[in-house]
Every structure is written in C-alpha cells, then in structure tokens.
N, C-alpha and C. Protein backbone atom coordinates (compact mmCIF):
# COMPACT_ATOMS: atom_id res chain seq x y z
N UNK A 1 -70.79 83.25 -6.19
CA UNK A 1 -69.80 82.32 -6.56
C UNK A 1 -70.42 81.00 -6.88
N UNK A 2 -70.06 80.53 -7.50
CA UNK A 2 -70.36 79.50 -8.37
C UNK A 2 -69.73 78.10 -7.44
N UNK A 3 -70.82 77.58 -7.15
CA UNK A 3 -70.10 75.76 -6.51
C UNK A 3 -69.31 75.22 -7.82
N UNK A 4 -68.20 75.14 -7.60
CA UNK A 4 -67.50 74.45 -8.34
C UNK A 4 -67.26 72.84 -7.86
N UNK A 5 -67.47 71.95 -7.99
CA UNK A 5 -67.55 70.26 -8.02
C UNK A 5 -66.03 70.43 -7.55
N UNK A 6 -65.31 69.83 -6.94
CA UNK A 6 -64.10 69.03 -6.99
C UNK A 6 -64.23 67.91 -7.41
N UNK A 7 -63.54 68.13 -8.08
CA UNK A 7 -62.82 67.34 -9.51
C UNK A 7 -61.52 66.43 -8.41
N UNK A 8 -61.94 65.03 -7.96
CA UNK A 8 -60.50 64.52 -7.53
C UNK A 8 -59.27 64.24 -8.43
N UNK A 9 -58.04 64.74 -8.53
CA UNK A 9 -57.14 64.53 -9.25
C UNK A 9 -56.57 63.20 -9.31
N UNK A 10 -56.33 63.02 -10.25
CA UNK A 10 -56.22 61.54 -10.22
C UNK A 10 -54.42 61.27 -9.57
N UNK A 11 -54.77 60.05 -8.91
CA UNK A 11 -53.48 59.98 -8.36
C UNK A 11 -52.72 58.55 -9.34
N UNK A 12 -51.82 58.50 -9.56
CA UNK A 12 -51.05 57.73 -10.21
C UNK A 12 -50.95 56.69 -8.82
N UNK A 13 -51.69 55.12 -9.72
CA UNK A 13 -51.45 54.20 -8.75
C UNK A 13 -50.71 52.81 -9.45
N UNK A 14 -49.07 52.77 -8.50
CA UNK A 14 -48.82 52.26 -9.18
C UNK A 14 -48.92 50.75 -8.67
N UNK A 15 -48.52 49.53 -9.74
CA UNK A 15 -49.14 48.32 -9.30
C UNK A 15 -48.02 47.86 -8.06
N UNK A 16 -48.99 46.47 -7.00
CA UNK A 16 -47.69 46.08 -5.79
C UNK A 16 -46.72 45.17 -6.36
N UNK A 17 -46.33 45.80 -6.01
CA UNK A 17 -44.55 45.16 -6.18
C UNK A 17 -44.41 44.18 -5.14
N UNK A 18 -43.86 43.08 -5.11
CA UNK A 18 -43.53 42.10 -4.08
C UNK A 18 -41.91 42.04 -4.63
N UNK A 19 -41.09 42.42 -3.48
CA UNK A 19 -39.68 42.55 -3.61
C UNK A 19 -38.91 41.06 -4.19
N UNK A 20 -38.38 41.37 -4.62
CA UNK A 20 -37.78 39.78 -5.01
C UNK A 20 -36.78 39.32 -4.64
N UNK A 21 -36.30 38.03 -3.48
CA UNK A 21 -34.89 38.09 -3.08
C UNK A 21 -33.76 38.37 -3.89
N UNK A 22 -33.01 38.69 -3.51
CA UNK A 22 -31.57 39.01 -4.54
C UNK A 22 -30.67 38.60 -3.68
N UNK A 23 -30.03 37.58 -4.29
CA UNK A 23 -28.79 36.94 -3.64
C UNK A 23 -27.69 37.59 -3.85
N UNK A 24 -26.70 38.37 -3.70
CA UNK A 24 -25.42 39.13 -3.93
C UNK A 24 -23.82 38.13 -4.19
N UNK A 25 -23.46 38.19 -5.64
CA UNK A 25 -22.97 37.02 -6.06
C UNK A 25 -21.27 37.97 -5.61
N UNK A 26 -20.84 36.66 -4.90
CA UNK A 26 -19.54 37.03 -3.74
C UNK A 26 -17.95 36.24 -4.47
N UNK A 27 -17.24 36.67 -5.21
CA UNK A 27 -16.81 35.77 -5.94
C UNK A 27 -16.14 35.27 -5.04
N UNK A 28 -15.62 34.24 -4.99
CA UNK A 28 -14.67 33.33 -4.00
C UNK A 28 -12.70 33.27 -4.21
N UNK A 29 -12.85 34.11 -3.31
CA UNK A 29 -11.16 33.95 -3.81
C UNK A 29 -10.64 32.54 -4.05
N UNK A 30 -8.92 32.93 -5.34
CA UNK A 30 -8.58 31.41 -5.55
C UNK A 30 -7.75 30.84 -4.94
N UNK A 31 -7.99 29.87 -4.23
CA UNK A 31 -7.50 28.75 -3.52
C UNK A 31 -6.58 28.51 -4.65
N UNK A 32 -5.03 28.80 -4.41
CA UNK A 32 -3.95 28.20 -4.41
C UNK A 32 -3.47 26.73 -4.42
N UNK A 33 -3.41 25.76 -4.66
CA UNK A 33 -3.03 24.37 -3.55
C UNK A 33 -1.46 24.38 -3.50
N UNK A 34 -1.02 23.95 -2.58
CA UNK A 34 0.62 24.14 -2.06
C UNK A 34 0.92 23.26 -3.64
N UNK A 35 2.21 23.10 -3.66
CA UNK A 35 3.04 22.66 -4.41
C UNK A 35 3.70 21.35 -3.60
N UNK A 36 3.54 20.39 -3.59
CA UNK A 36 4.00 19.45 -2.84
C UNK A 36 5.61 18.96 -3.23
N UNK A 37 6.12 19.42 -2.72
CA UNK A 37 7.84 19.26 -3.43
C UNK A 37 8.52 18.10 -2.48
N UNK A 38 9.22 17.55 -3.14
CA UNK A 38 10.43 16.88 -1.78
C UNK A 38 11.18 17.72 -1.07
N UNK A 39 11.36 17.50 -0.45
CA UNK A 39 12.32 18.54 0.26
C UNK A 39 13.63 18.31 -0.33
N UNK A 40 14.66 19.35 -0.14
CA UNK A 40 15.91 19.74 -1.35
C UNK A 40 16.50 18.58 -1.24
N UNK A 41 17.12 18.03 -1.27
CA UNK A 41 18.32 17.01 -1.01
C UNK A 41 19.74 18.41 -0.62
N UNK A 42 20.40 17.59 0.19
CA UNK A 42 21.33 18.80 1.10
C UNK A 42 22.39 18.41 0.11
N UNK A 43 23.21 19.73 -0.36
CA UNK A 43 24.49 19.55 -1.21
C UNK A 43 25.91 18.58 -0.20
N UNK A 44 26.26 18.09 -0.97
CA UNK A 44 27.47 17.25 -0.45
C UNK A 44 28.46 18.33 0.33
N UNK A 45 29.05 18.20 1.43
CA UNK A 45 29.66 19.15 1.69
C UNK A 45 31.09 19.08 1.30
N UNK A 46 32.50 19.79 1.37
CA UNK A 46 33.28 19.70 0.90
C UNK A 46 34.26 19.08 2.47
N UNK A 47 35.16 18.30 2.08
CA UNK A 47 35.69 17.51 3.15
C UNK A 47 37.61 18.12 3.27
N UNK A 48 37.73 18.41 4.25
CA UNK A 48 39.12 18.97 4.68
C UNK A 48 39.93 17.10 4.68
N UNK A 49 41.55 17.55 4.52
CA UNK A 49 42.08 16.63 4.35
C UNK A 49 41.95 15.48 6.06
N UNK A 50 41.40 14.51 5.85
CA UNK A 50 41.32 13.76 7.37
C UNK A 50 42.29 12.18 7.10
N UNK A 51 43.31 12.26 6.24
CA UNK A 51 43.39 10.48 6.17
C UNK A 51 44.72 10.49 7.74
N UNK A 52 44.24 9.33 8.36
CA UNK A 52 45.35 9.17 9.20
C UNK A 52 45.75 7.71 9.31
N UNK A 53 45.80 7.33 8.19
CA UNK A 53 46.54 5.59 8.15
C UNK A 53 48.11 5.51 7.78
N UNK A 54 48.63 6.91 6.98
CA UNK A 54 49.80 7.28 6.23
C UNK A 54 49.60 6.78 4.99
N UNK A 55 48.15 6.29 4.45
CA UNK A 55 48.37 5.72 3.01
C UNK A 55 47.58 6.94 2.45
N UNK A 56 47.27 7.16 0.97
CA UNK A 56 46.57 8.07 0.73
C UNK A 56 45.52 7.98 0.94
N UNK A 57 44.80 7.23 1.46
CA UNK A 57 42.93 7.22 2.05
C UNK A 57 43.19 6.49 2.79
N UNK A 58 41.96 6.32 3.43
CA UNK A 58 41.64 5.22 4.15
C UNK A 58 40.44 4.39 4.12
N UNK A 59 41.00 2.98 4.48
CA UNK A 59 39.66 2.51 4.09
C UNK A 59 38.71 2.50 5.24
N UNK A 60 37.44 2.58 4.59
CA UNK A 60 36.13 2.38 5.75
C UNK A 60 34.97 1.40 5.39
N UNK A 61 34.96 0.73 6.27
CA UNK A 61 34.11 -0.73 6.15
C UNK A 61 32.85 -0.67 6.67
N UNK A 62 32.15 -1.27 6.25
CA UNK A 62 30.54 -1.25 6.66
C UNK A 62 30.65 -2.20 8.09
N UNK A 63 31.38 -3.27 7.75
CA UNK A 63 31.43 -4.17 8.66
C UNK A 63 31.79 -3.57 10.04
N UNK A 64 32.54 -2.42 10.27
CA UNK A 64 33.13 -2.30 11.39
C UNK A 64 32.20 -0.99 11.97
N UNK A 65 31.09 -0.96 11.23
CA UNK A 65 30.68 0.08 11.66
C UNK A 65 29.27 -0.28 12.86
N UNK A 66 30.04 -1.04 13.61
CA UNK A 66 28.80 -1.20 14.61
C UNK A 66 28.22 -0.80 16.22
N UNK A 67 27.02 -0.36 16.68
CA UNK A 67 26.56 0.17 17.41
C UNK A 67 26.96 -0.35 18.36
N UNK A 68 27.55 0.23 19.60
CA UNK A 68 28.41 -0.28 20.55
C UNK A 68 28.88 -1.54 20.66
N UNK A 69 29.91 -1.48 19.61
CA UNK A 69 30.48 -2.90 19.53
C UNK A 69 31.58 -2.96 20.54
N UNK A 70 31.41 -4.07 21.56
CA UNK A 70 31.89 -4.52 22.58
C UNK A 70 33.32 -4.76 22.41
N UNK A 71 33.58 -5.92 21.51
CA UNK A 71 34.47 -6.78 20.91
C UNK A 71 35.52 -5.27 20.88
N UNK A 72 35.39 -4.76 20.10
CA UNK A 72 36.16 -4.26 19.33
C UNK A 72 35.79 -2.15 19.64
N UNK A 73 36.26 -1.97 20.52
CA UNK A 73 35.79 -0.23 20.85
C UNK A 73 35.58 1.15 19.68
N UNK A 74 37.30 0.57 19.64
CA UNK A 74 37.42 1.89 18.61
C UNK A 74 37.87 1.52 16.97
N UNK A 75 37.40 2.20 16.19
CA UNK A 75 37.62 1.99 14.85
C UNK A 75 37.54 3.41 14.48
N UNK A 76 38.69 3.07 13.20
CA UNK A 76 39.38 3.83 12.07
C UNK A 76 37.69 4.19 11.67
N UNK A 77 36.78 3.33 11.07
CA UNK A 77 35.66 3.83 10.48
C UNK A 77 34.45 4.42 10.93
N UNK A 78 34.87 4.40 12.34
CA UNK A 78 33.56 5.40 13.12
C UNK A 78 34.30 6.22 13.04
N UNK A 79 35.79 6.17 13.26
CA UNK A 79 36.36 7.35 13.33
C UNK A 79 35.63 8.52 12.45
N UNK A 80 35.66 7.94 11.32
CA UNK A 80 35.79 8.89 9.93
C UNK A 80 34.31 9.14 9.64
N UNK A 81 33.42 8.22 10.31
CA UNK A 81 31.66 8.45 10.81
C UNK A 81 31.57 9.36 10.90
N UNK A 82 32.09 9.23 12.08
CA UNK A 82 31.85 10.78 12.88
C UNK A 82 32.58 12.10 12.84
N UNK A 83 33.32 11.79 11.67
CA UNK A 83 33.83 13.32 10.99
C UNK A 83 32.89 13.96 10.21
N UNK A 84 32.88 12.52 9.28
CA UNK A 84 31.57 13.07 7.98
C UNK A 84 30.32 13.71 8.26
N UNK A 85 30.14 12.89 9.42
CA UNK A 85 28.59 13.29 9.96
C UNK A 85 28.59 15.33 10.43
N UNK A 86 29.66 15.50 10.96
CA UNK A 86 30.05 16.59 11.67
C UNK A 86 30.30 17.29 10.17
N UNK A 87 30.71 17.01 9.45
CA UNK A 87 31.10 17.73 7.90
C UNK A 87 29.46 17.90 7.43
N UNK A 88 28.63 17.44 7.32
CA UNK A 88 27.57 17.05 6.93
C UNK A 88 26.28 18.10 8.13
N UNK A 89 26.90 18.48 9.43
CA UNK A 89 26.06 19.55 10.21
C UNK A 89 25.81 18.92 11.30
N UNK A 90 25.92 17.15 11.52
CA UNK A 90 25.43 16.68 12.66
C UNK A 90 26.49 16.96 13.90
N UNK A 91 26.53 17.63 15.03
CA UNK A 91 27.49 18.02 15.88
C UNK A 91 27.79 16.34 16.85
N UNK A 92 26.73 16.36 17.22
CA UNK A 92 26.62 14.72 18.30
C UNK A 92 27.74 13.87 18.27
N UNK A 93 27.88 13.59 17.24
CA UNK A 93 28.97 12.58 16.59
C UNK A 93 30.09 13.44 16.48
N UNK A 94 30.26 14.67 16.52
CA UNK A 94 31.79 14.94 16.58
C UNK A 94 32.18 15.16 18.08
N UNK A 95 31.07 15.95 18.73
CA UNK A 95 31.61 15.44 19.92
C UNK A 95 31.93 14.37 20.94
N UNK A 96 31.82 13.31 19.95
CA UNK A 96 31.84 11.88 20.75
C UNK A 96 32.98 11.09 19.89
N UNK A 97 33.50 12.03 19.10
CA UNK A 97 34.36 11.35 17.58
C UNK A 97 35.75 10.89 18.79
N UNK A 98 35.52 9.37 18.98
CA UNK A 98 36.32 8.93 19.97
C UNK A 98 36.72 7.56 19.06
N UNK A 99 35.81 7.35 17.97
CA UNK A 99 36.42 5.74 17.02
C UNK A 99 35.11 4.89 17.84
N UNK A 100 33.89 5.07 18.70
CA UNK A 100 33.07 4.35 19.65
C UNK A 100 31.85 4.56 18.74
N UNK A 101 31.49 4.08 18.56
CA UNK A 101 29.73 4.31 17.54
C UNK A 101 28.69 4.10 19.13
N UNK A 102 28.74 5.05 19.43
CA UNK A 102 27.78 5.06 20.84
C UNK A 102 26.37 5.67 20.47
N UNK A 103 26.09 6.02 21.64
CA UNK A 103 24.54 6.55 21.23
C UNK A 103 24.25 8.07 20.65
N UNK A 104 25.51 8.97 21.19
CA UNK A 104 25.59 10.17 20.20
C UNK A 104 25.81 9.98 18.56
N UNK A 105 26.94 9.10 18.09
CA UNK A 105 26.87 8.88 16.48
C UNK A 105 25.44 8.09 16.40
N UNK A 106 24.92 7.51 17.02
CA UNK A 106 23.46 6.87 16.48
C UNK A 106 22.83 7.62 16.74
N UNK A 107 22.54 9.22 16.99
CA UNK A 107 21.66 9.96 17.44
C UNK A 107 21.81 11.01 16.20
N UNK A 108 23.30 11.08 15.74
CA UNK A 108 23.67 11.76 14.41
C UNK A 108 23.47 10.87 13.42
N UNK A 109 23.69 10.10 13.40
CA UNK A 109 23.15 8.79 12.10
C UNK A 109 21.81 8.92 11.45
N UNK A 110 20.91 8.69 12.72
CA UNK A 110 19.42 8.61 12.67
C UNK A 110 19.28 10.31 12.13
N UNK A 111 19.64 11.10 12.41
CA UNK A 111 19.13 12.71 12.21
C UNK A 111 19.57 12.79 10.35
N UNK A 112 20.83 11.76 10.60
CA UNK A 112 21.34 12.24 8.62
C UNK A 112 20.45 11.32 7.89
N UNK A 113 20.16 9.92 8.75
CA UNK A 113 19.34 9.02 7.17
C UNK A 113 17.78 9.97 7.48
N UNK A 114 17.72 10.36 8.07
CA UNK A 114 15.90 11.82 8.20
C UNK A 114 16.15 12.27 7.32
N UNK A 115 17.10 13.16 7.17
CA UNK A 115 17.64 14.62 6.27
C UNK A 115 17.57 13.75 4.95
N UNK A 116 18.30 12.36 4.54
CA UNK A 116 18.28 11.92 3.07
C UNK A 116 17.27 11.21 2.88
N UNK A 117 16.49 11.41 3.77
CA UNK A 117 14.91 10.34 3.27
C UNK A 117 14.78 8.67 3.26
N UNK A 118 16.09 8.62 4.46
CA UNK A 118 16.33 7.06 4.07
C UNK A 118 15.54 6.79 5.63
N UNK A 119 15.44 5.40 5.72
CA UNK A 119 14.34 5.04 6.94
C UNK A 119 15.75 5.56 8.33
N UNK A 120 14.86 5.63 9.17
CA UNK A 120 15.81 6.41 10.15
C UNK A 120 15.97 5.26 11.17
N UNK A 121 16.77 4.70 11.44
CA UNK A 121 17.05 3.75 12.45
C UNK A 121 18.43 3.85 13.55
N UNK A 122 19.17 5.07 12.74
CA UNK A 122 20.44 5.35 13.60
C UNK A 122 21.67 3.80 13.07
N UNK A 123 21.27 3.13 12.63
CA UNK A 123 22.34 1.83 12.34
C UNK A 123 23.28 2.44 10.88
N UNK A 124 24.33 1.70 10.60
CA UNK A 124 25.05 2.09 9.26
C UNK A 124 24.53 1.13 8.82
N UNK A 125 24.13 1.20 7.77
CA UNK A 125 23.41 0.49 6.55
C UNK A 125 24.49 0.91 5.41
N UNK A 126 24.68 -0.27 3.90
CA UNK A 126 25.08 0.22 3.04
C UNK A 126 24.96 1.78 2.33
N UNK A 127 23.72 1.87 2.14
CA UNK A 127 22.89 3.10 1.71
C UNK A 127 23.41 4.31 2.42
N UNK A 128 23.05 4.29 3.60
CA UNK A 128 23.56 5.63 4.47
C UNK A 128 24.79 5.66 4.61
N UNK A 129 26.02 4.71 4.31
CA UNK A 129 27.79 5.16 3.98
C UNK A 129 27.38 5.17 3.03
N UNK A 130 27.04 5.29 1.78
CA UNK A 130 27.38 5.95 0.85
C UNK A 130 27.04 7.09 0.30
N UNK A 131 25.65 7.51 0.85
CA UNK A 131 25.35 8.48 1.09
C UNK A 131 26.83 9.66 1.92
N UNK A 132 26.75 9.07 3.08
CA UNK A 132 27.59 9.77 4.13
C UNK A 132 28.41 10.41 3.48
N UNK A 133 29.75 9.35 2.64
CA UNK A 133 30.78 9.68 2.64
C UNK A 133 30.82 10.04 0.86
N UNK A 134 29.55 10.45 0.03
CA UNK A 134 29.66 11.04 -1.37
C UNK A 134 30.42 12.12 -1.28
N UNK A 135 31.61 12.28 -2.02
CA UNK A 135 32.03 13.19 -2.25
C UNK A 135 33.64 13.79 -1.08
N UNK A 136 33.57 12.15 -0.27
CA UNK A 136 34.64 12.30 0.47
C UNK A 136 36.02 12.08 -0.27
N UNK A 137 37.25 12.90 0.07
CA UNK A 137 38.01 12.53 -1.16
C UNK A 137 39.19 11.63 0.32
N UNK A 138 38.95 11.52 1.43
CA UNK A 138 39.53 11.00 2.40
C UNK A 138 39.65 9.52 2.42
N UNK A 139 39.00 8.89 2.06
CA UNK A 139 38.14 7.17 2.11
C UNK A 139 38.11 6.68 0.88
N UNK A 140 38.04 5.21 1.33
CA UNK A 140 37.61 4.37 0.31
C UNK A 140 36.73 3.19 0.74
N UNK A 141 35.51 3.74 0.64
CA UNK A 141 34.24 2.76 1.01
C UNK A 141 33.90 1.62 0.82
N UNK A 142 33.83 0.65 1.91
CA UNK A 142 33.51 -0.51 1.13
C UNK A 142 32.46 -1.28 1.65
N UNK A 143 31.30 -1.38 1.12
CA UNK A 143 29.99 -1.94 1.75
C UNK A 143 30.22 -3.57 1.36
N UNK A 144 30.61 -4.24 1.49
CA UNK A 144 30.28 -5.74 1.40
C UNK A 144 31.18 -6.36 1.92
C-alpha cells in the first residue's frame, strides 16, 4: 500500500464578525391630550306656577336679598330664592324655604354661583339673580 500524504481539507474560514448593537425601534403609542372643555352650562329648569302676591308675578329685589338680615326676617324674595334654587337641584334652601336667607340658602347659593362659574361667595349678587331666576315665568327681577 502506497503512503498516501493527507491532503488537509481545507476548511472554510470565515472572517470575525464583531456583533453590532441593534437597538429595537419601539414605536410609542399616541398620546391623546384631553380636550379641555368648560364644563356644560346646566339647562334652565322649567318653573311650576309659584306667584303668591295675587298679582300676576312677583316682584324680587336684590335689595332684600340679604344674609341673615336681622331688621327684616322674612321676605317674599328669599322666599322665591329658595324655590329657584330647589328648581335648579340645590335641596338646602328648600328645606329652609322659610323667607330667612340663613346659612342653608347661603350654602345653596354658594353651590349654584360653583355650578355657573360665577365666584362662589354664597351672597346674592346681581349676576347670580339673574342667573337664578332665567327663565322664571313667576317673578319680576329687579337688580338695582
């Protein structure tokens, strides 16, 4: 037999590779941003018949609408305060609907000028009777 040489086969060498970072691109969900709205303005509510002067309305005065007024207890125009307010969702003031602007109608006052965006102080201000009583067909408002 014949010495045959081995012959090394050649091995396929391939060149080094140095891995290369790979960052994995993550798309970012889309951020929405809220919608910044006012809040609704509350519909006027509809008012059951309340006049009790015997004329066809009654009138209601800014003037008389004051926070435990001593002088003078009960009034026709807290009266009708504290209907509207109660027409309007505030309970406080109807259960105190005595003609007295005490600390329950100033506790419903303050909660309705919140709800219409007016500064909240619980006092009748021009602004907040007319607000109040939009759309009352009972009254006849008179701020001055």
């Amino acid at each position: 037999m014949e010495d045959k040489e081995k012959t090394p086969t050649p091995k396929s060498v391939a060149p080094k590779v140095t891995p290369k970072k790979v960052e994995a691109y993550e798309p970012k969900p889309e951020v929405s941003k809220p919608e910044v709205s006012k809040p609704a303005t509350p519909k006027v509510p509809k008012t059951s018949y309340a006049v009790v002067s015997g004329k066809s309305k009654d009138d209601v005065h800014l003037s008389k609408a004051v926070y435990k007024n001593m002088a003078r207890k009960r009034s026709l125009t807290v009266h009708h305060i504290q209907r509207r307010l109660q027409e309007w969702g505030h309970f406080d003031a109807y259960l105190d609907k005595d003609g007295f602007y005490g600390d329950k109608t100033k506790k419903s006052v303050t909660e309705f000028q919140d709800r219409m965006g007016l500064p909240a102080t619980g006092l009748m201000d021009a602004v907040t009777m007319e607000k109040l009583f939009e759309g009352d067909t009972n009254v006849i408002v008179y701020t001055s």
